[in-house]
Protein backbone atom coordinates (compact mmCIF):
# COMPACT_ATOMS: atom_id res chain seq x y z
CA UNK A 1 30.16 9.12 -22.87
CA UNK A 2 31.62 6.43 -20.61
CA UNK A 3 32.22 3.15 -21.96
CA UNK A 4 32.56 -0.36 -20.65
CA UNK A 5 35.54 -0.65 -17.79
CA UNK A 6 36.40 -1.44 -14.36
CA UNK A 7 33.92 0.48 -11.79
CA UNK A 8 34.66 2.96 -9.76
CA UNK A 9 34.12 1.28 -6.43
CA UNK A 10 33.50 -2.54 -6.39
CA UNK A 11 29.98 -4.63 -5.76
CA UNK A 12 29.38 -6.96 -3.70
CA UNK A 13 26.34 -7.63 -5.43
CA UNK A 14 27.08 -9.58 -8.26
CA UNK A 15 23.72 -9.85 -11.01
CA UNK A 16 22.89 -13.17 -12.71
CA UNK A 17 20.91 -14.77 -15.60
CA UNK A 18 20.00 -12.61 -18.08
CA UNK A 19 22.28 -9.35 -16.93
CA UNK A 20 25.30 -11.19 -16.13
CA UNK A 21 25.79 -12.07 -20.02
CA UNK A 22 28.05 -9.34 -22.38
CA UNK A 23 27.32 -11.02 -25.67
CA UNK A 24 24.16 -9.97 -27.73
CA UNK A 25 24.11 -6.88 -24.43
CA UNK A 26 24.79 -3.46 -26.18
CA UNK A 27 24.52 -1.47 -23.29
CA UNK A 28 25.56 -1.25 -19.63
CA UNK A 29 23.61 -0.37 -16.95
CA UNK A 30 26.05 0.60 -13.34
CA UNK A 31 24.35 0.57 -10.25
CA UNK A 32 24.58 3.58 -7.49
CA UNK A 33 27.26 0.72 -5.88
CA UNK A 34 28.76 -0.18 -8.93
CA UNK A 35 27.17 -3.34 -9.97
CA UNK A 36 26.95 -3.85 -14.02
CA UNK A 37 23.68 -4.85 -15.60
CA UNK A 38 24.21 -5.97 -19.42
CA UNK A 39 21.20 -4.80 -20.93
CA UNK A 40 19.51 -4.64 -23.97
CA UNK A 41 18.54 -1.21 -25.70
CA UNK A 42 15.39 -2.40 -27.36
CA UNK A 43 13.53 -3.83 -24.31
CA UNK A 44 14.60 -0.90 -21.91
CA UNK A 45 13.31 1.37 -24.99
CA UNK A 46 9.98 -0.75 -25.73
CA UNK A 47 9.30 -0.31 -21.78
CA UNK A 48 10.58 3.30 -21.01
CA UNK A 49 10.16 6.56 -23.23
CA UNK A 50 13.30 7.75 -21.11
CA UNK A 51 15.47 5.09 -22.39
CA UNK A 52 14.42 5.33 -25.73
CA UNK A 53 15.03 9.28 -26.31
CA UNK A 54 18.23 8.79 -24.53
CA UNK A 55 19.30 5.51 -26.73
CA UNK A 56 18.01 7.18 -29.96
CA UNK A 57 20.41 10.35 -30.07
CA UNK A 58 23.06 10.58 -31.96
CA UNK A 59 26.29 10.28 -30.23
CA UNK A 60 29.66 11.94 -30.90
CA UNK A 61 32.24 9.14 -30.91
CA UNK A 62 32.65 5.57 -31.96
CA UNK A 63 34.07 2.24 -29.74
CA UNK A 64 34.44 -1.03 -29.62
CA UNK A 65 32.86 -0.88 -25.74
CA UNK A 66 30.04 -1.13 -24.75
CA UNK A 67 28.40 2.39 -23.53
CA UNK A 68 27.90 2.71 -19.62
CA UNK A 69 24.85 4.97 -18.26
CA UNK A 70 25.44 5.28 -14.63
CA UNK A 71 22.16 5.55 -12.53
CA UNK A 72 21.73 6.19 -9.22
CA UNK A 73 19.59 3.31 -7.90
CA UNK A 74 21.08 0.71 -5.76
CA UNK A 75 22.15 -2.92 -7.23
CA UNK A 76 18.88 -4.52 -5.79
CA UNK A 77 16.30 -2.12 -6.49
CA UNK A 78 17.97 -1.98 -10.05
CA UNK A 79 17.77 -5.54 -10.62
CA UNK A 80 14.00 -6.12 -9.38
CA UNK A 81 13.08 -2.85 -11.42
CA UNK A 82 14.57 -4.84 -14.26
CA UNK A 83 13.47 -8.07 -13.99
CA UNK A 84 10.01 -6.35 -14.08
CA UNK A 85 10.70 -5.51 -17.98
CA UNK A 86 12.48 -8.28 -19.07
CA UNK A 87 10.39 -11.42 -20.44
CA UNK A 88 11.55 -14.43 -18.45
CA UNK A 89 13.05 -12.54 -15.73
CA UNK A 90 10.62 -12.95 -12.82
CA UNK A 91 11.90 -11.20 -9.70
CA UNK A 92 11.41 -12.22 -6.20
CA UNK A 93 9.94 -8.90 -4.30
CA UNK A 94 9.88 -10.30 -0.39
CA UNK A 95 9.23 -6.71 1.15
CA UNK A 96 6.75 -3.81 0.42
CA UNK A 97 10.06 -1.29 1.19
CA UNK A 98 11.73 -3.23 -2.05
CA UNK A 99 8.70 -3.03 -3.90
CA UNK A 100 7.71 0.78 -3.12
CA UNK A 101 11.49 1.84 -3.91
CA UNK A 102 11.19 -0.08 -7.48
CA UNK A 103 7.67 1.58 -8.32
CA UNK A 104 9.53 4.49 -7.58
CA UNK A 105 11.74 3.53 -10.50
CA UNK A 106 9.24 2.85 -12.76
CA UNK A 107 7.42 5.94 -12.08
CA UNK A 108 10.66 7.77 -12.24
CA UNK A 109 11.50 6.62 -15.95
CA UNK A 110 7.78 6.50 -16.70
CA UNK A 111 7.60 2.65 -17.44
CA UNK A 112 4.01 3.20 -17.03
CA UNK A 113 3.60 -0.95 -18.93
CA UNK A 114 4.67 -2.21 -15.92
CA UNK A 115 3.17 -0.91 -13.19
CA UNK A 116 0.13 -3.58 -13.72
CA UNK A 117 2.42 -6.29 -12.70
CA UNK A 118 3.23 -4.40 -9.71
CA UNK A 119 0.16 -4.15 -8.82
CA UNK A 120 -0.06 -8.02 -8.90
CA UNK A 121 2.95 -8.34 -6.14
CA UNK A 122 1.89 -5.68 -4.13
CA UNK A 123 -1.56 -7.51 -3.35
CA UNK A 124 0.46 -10.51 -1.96
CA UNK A 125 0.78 -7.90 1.12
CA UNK A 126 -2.72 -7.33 1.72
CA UNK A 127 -3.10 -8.77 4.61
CA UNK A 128 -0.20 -8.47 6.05
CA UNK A 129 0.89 -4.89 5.48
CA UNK A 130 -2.15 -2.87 4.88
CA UNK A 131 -0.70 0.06 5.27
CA UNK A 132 1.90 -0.43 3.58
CA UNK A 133 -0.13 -1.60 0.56
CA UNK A 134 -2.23 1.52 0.81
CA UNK A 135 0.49 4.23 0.77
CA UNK A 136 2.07 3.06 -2.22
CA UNK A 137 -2.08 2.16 -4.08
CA UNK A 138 -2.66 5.08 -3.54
CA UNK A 139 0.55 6.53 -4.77
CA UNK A 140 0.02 5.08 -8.65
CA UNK A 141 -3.93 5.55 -8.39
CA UNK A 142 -5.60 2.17 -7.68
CA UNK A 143 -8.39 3.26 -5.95
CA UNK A 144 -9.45 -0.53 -5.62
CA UNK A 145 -6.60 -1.70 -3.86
CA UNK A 146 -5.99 1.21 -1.49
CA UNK A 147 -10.03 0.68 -0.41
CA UNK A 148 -9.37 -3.06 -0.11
CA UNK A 149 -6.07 -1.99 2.25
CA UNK A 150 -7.98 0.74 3.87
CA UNK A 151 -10.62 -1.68 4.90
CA UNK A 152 -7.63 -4.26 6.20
CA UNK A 153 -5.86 -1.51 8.12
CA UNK A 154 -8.85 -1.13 10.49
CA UNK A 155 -7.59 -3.98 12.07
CA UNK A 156 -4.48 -2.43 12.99
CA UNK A 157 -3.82 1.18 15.24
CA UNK A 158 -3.23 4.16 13.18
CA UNK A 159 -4.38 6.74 15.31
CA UNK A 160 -1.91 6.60 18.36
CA UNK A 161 1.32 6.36 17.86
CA UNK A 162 2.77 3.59 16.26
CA UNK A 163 6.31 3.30 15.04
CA UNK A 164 5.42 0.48 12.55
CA UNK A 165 2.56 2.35 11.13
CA UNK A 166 4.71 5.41 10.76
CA UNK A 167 7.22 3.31 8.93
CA UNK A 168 4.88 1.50 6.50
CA UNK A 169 2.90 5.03 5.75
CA UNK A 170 6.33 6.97 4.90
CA UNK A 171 5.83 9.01 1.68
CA UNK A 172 2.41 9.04 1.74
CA UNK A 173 0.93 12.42 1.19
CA UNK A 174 -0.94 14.68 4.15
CA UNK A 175 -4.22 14.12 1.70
CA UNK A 176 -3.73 10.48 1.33
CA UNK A 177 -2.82 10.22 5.04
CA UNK A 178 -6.11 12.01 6.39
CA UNK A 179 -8.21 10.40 3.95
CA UNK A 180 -7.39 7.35 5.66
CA UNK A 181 -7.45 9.01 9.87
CA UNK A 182 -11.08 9.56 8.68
CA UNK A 183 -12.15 6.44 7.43
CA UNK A 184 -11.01 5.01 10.50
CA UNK A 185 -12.93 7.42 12.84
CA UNK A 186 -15.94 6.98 10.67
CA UNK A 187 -15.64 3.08 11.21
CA UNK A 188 -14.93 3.33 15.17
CA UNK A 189 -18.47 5.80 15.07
CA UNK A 190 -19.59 2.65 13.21
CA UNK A 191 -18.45 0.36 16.48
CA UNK A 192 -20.17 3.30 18.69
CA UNK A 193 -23.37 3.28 17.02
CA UNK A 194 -24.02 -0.27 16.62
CA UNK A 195 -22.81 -1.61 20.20
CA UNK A 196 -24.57 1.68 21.74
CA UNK A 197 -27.99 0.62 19.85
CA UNK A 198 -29.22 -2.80 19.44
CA UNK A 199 -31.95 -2.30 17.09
CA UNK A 200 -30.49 -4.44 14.57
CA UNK A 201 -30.61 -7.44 17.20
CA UNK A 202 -33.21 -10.11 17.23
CA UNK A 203 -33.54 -9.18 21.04
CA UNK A 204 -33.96 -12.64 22.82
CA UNK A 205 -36.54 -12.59 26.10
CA UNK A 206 -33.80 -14.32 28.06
CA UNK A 207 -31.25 -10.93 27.95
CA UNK A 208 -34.78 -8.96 29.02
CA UNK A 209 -36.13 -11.16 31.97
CA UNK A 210 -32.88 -11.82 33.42
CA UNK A 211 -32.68 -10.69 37.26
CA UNK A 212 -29.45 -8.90 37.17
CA UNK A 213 -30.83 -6.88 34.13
CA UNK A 214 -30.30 -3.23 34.20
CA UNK A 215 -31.64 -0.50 31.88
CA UNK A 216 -30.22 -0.01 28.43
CA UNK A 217 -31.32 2.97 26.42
CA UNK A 218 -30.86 2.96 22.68
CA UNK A 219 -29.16 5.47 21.15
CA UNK A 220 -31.26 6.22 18.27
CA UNK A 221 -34.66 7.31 17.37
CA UNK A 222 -36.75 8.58 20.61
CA UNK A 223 -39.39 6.42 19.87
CA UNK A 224 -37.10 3.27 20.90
CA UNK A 225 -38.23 1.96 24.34
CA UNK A 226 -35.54 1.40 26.84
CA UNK A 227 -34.68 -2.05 27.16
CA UNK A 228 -33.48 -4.64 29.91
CA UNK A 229 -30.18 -6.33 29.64
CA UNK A 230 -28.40 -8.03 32.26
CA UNK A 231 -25.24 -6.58 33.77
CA UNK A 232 -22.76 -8.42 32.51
CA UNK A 233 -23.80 -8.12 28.59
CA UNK A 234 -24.06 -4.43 29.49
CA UNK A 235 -20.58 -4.49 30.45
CA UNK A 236 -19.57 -5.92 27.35
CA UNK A 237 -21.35 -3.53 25.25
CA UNK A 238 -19.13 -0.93 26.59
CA UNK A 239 -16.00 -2.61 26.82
CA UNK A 240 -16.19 -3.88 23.36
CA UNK A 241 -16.82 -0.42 22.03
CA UNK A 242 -14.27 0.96 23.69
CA UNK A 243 -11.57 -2.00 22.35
CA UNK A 244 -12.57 -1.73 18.75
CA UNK A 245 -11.90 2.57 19.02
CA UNK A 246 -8.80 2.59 18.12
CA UNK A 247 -8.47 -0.57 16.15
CA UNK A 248 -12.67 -0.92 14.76
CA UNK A 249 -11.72 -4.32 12.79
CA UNK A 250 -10.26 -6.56 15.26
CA UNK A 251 -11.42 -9.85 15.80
CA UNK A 252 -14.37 -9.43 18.35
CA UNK A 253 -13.57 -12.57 20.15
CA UNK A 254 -10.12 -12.56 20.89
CA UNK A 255 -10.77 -8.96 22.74
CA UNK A 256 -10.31 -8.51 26.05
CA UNK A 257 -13.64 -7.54 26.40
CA UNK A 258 -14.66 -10.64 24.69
CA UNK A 259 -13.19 -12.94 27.61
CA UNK A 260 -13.68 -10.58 30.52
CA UNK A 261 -17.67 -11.00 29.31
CA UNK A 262 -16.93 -15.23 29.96
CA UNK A 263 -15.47 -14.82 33.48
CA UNK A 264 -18.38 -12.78 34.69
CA UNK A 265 -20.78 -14.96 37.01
CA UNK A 266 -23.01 -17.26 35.84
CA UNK A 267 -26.59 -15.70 35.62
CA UNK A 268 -30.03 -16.95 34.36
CA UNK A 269 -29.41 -15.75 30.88
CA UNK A 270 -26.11 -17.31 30.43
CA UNK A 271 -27.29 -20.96 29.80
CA UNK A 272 -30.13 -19.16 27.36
CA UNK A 273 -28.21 -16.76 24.88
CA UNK A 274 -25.34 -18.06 22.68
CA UNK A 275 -22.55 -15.53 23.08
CA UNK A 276 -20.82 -17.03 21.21
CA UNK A 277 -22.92 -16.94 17.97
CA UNK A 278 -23.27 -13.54 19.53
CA UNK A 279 -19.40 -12.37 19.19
CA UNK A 280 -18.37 -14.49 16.24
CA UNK A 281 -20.97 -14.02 13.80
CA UNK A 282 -23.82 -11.67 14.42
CA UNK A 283 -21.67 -8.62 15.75
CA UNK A 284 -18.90 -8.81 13.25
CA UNK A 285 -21.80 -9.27 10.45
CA UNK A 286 -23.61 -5.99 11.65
CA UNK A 287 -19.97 -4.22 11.79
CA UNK A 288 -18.71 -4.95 8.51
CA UNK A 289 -22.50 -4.10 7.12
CA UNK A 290 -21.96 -0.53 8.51
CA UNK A 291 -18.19 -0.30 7.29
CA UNK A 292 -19.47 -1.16 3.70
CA UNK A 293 -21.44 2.17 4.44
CA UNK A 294 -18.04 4.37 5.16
CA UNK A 295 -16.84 5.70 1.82
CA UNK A 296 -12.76 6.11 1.34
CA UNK A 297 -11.90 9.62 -0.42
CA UNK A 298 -9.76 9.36 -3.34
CA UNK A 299 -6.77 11.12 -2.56
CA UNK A 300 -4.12 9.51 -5.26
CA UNK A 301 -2.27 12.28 -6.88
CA UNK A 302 -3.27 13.33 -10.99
CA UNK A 303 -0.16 11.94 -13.08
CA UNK A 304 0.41 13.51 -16.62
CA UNK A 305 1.49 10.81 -18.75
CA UNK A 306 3.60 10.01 -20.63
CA UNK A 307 6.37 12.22 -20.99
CA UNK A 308 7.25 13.25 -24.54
CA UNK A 309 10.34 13.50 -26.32
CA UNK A 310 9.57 17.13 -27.04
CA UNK A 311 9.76 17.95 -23.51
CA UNK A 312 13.36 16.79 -23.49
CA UNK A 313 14.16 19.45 -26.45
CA UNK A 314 13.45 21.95 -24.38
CA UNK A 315 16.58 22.50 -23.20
CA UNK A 316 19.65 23.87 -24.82
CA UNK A 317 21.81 20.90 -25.53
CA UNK A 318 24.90 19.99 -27.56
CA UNK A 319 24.89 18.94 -30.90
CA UNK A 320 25.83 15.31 -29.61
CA UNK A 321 25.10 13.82 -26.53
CA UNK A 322 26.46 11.10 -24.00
CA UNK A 323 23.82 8.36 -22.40
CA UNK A 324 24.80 10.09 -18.73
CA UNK A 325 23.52 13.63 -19.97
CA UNK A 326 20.90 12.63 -21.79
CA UNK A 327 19.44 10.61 -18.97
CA UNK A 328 19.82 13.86 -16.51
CA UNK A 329 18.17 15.99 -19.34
CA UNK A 330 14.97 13.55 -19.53
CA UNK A 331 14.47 12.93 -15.76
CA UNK A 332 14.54 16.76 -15.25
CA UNK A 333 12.10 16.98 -17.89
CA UNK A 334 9.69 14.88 -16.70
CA UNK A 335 10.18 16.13 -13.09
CA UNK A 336 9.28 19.51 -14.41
CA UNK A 337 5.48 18.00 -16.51
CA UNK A 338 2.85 19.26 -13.98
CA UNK A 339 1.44 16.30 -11.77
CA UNK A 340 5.15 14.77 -11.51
């Protein structure tokens, strides 16, 4: 058992309020970069079944220091993962790389408590990192929040290739991964059948008697009449489908398609249709009724929770036992529980 001394190799991270205090602490915590956490072994206990089989073995010798477990988590991952567990200690998560690499921690020492408040940070990315937000719902089985990010990611590219998308997605499993390639190509079929069939539409007689119409044919049901739309609009149609492909979700307006439609010429129908209302409200409405229809497969993995101290008995161990060893002997344990 290692006790209370000088690291190895010096921090430059230094912790503060609550781990930076040694009295009422009876335990040390020493970062991957040598950082020292003063910790208490009730609260890590209370929030982690791995911490509590390790702190409740006997151990061999007696002193005045306090006992060091060395981990092998960095100084800010290990201070966020903390802060999680301690009452008071609110961290300050800014990034979803921080915040996948401490769920990682508390999956790893099964602090299954605290993964709710997780959950809580992780949807102040929503918007902003989808994808992100998806891997890692997905990852600890909220079904809600991965749909919710699976339905924000269709504003973004994920099926060319995309360095940030590849970055934000890393770890996610091939299951998870083509669960979400096919609710996007469901969604851009979606685009295709609703731009390529305007049944829905309350089809105004100025798009039909316009003299640059040309013939549009519905996709659809054979007993759907051709109709006559003028060139331009026609244009759109296909330009619009062809934008939203790849990225079904983006905001129809500020397309290219969108403001390719307004240079066209001016022609009879212009001053009589409001493309506007078009783009910005009908359209999108009709789109995100026919995403609502596009179902997300669950493809979060089946955790087997919690581990048991029983399962750390299963290996031949010493009649005493050190913090460090006993920590290796419960991680490998629950590494070893089938769905870990």
């Amino acid at each position: 058992m290692s006790t209370e001394g000088t690291p190895s190799k010096a921090s430059a991270f230094v912790p503060t309020h609550p781990f930076d205090k040694r009295d009422g602490a009876d335990a040390v915590l020493r970062s991957s970069d040598g950082a020292d956490f003063y910790v208490h072994r009730l609260i890590l206990s209370l929030a982690s079944p791995v911490f509590e089989t390790m702190f409740s073995l006997p151990q061999a010798e007696t002193t005045p220091d306090l006992p060091v477990v060395d981990l092998s988590e960095c100084a800010v991952v290990l201070e966020g993962t903390l802060r999680l567990i301690y009452p008071g200690a609110c961290p300050n998560i800014e990034t979803t790389d921080l915040l996948q690499e401490i769920t990682e921690v508390l999956l790893k020492y099964d602090m299954q408590s605290t993964l709710p408040v997780v959950k809580l940070h992780l949807e102040k990315f929503h918007s902003t990192h989808p994808l992100a937000v998806y891997a890692l719902a997905v990852r600890c089985g909220w079904n809600d929040l991965a749909m919710g990010a699976a339905r924000e990611s269709l504003k973004h590219t994920i099926r060319v290739p995309s360095h940030d998308a590849f970055q934000q997605l890393n770890g996610l499993s091939a299951a998870a991964y083509h669960s979400l390639l096919q609710y996007h190509f469901q969604c851009a079929q979606a685009v295709d059948s609703t731009t390529s069939s305007l049944k829905w539409f309350p089809y105004p007689a100025a798009l039909e008697n316009c003299a640059c119409s040309v013939t549009f044919s519905y996709s659809g049901p054979a007993t759907m009449p051709p109709r006559r739309v003028p060139r331009w609009f026609y244009q759109f149609l296909k330009d619009i489908a062809q934008s939203l492909s790849s990225s079904p979700a983006l905001n129809v307006w500020d397309t290219s398609a969108a403001s390719q439609a307004l240079k066209e010429p001016k022609c009879d129908s212009r001053g009589q249709f409001d493309f506007h209302a078009f783009v910005t409200r009908q359209l999108p409405t009709q789109l995100n009724l026919q995403f609502d229809k596009v179902q997300l497969i669950d493809a979060s993995p089946k955790f087997t929770f919690p581990i048991e101290a029983k399962h750390v008995f299963d290996y031949e161990c010493p009649k005493y036992y050190n913090f460090n060893s006993v920590m290796d002997l419960s991680l490998k344990a629950l590494a070893e529980i089938p769905g870990n």
